[in-house]
Protein backbone atom coordinates (compact mmCIF):
# COMPACT_ATOMS: atom_id res chain seq x y z
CA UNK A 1 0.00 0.00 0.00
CA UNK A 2 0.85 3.29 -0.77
CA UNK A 3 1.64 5.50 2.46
CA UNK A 4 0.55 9.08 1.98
CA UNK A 5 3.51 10.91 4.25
CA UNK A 6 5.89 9.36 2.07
CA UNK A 7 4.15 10.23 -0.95
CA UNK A 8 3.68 13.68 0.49
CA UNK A 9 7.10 14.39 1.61
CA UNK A 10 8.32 13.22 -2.61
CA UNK A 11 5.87 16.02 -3.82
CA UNK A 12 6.86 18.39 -1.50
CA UNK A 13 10.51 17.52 -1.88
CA UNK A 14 9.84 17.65 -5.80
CA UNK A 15 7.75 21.04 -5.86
CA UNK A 16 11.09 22.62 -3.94
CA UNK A 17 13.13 21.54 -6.48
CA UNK A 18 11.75 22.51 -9.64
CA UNK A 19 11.22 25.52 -7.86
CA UNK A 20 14.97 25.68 -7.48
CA UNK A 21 15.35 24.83 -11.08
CA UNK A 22 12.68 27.14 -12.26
CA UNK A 23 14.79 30.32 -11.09
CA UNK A 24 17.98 29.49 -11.61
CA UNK A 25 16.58 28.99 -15.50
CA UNK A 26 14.42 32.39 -14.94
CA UNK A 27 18.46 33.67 -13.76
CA UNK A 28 20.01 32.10 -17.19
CA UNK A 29 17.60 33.43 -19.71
CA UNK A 30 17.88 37.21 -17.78
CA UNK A 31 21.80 37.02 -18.35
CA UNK A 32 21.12 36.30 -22.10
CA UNK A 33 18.23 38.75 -22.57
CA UNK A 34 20.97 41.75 -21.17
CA UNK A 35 23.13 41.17 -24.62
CA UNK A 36 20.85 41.14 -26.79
CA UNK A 37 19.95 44.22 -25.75
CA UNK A 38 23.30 45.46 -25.74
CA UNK A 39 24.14 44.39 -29.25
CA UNK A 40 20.46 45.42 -30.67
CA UNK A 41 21.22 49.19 -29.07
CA UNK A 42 24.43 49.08 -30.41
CA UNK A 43 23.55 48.13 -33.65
CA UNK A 44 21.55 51.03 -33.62
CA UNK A 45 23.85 53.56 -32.42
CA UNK A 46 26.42 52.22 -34.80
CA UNK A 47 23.91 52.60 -38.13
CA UNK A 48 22.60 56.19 -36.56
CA UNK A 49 26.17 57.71 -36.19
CA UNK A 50 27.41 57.55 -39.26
CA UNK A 51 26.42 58.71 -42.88
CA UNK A 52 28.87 56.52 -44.54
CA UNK A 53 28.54 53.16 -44.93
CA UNK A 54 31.63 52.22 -45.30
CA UNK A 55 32.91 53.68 -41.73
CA UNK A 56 30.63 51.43 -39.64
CA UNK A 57 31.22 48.21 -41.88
CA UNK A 58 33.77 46.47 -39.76
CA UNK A 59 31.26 47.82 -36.42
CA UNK A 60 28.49 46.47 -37.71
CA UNK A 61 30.22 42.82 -38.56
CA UNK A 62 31.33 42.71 -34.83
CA UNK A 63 28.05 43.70 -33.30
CA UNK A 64 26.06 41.38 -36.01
CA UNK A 65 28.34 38.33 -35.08
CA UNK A 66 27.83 38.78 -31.40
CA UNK A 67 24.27 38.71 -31.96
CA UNK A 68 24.17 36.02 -33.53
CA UNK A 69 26.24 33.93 -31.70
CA UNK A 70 24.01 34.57 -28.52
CA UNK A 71 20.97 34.18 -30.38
CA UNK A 72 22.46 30.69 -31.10
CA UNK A 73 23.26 29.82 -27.62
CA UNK A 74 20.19 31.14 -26.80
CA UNK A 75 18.29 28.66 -29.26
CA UNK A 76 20.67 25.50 -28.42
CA UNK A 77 20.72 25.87 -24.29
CA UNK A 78 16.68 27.34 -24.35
CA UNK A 79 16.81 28.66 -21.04
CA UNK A 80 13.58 29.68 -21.44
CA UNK A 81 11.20 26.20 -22.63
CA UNK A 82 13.67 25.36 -19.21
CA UNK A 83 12.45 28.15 -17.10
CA UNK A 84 8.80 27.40 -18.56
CA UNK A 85 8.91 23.88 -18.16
CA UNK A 86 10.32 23.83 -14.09
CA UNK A 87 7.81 26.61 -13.07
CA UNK A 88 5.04 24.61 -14.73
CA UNK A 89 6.05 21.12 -12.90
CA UNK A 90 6.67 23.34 -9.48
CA UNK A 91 3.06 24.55 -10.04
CA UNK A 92 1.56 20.29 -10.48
CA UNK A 93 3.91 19.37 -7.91
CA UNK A 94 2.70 21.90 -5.52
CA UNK A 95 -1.32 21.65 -6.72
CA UNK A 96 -0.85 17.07 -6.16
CA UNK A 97 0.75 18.02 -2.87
CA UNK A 98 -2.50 20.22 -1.87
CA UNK A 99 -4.33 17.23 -2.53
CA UNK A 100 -2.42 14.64 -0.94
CA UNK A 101 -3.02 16.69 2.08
CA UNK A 102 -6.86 16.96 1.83
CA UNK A 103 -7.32 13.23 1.60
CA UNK A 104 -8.80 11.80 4.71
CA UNK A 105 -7.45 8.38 5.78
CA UNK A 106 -10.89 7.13 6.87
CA UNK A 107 -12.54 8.22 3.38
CA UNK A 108 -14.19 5.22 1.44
CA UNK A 109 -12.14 5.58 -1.35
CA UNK A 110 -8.97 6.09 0.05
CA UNK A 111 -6.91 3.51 -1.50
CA UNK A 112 -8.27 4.18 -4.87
CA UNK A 113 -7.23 7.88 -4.57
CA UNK A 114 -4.06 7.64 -3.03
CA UNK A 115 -3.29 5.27 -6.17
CA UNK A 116 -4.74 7.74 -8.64
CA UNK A 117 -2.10 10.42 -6.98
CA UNK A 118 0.22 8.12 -6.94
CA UNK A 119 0.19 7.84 -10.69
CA UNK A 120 0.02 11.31 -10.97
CA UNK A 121 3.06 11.88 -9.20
CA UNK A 122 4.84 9.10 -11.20
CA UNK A 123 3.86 10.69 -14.41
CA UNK A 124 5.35 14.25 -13.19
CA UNK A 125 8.67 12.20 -12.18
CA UNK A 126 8.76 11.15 -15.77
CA UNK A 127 7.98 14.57 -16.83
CA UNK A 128 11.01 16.24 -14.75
CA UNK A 129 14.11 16.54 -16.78
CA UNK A 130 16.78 15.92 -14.32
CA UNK A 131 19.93 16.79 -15.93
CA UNK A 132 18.76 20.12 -16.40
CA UNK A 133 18.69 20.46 -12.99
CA UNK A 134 22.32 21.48 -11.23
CA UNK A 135 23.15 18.84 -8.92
CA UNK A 136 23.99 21.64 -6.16
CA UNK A 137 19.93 21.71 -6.13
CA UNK A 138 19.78 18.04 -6.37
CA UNK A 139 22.08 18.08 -3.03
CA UNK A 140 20.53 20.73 -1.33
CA UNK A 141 16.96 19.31 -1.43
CA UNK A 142 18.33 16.05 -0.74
CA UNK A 143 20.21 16.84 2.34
CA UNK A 144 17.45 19.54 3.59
CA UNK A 145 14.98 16.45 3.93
CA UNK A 146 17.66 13.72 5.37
CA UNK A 147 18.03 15.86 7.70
CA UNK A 148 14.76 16.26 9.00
CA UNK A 149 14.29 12.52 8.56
CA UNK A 150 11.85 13.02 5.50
CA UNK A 151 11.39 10.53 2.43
CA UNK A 152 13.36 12.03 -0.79
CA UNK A 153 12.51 10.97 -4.57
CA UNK A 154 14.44 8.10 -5.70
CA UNK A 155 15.83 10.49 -8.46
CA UNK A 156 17.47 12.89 -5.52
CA UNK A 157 18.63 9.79 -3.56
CA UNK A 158 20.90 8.08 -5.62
CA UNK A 159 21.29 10.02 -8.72
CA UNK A 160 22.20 12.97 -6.61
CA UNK A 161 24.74 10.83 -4.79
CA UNK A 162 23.45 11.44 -1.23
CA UNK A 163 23.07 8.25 0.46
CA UNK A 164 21.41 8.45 4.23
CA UNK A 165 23.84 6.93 6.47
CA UNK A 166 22.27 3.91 8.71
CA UNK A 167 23.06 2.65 12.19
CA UNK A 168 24.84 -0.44 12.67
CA UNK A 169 21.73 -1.35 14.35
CA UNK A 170 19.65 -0.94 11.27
CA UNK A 171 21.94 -2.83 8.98
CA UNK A 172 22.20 -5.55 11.54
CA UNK A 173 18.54 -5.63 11.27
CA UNK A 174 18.72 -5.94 7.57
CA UNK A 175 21.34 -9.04 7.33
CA UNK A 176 18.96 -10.52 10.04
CA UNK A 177 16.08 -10.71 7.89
CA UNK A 178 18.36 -12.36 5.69
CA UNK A 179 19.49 -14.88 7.46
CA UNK A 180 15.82 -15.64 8.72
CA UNK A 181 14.91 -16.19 5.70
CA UNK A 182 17.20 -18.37 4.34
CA UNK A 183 16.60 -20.65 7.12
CA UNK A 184 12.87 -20.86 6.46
């Protein structure tokens, strides 16, 4: 069965994360944005100052090439589809976690609800690109919710390369189990 606090503490974990994501893209496409208004004004003050077109050529080749090559940055990293795509996956993560917190345990269709979320959830996992996240984020969120003893996303677990450290007394639990049940 699917527990809800678990499931609750993956949204939440999720929502801060792609929140994370979602500015730092906001941050990347802002940095582009100030260039391209740079080289557009200059363009302009180049083709206004001059009455001869031959004086601004080698300008104008300069500013043009700049342009372009951040335009085509811009258009290979896409900063902001990025930026788009985070704050709109923040937003699901964040409306699934609202719900996960109005179910009632004792409501009739519980289990058939939690399920339904659950799926939900799964789909927005498979949703979440990852590797556009920076792994500093991955870390953080990770960390921030081992250390408050709260369940993390299998994605910000292992992929992240946090690993919760257990007590001997927990892994000696573990290789008991084992042993049990090879003797069954």
């Amino acid at each position: 069965m699917i527990n809800k606090d678990k499931l609750l503490d993956k949204c939440e974990a999720m929502t801060l994360l792609c929140t994370k994501a979602s500015s730092y893209w906001s941050f990347v496409k802002f940095c582009f944005n100030i260039p391209m208004v740079l080289t557009s004004s200059a363009m302009c003050i180049i083709n206004s100052i001059s009455e001869d077109a031959n004086e601004i050529k080698i300008p104008n080749i300069v500013v043009n090439a700049c342009s372009v090559l951040i335009m085509s940055l811009l258009s290979s990293i896409k900063p902001s589809e990025k930026f788009e795509l985070f704050k709109k996956l923040s937003q699901q993560y964040m409306l699934l976690s609202q719900e996960i917190e109005m179910l009632e345990d004792n409501d009739e269709d519980y289990k058939n609800k939690i399920n339904i979320m659950s799926m939900k959830f799964d789909n927005l996992i498979q949703d979440t690109s990852f590797e556009d996240v920076p792994s500093s984020f991955k870390s953080s969120v990770a960390k921030l919710y081992y250390d408050v003893d709260r369940y993390v996303p299998i994605q910000l677990n292992g992929a992240a390369g946090n690993m919760k450290k257990r007590s001997s007394r927990e892994i000696r639990g573990v290789s008991n189990i084992g042993t049990l049940s090879e003797n069954v």
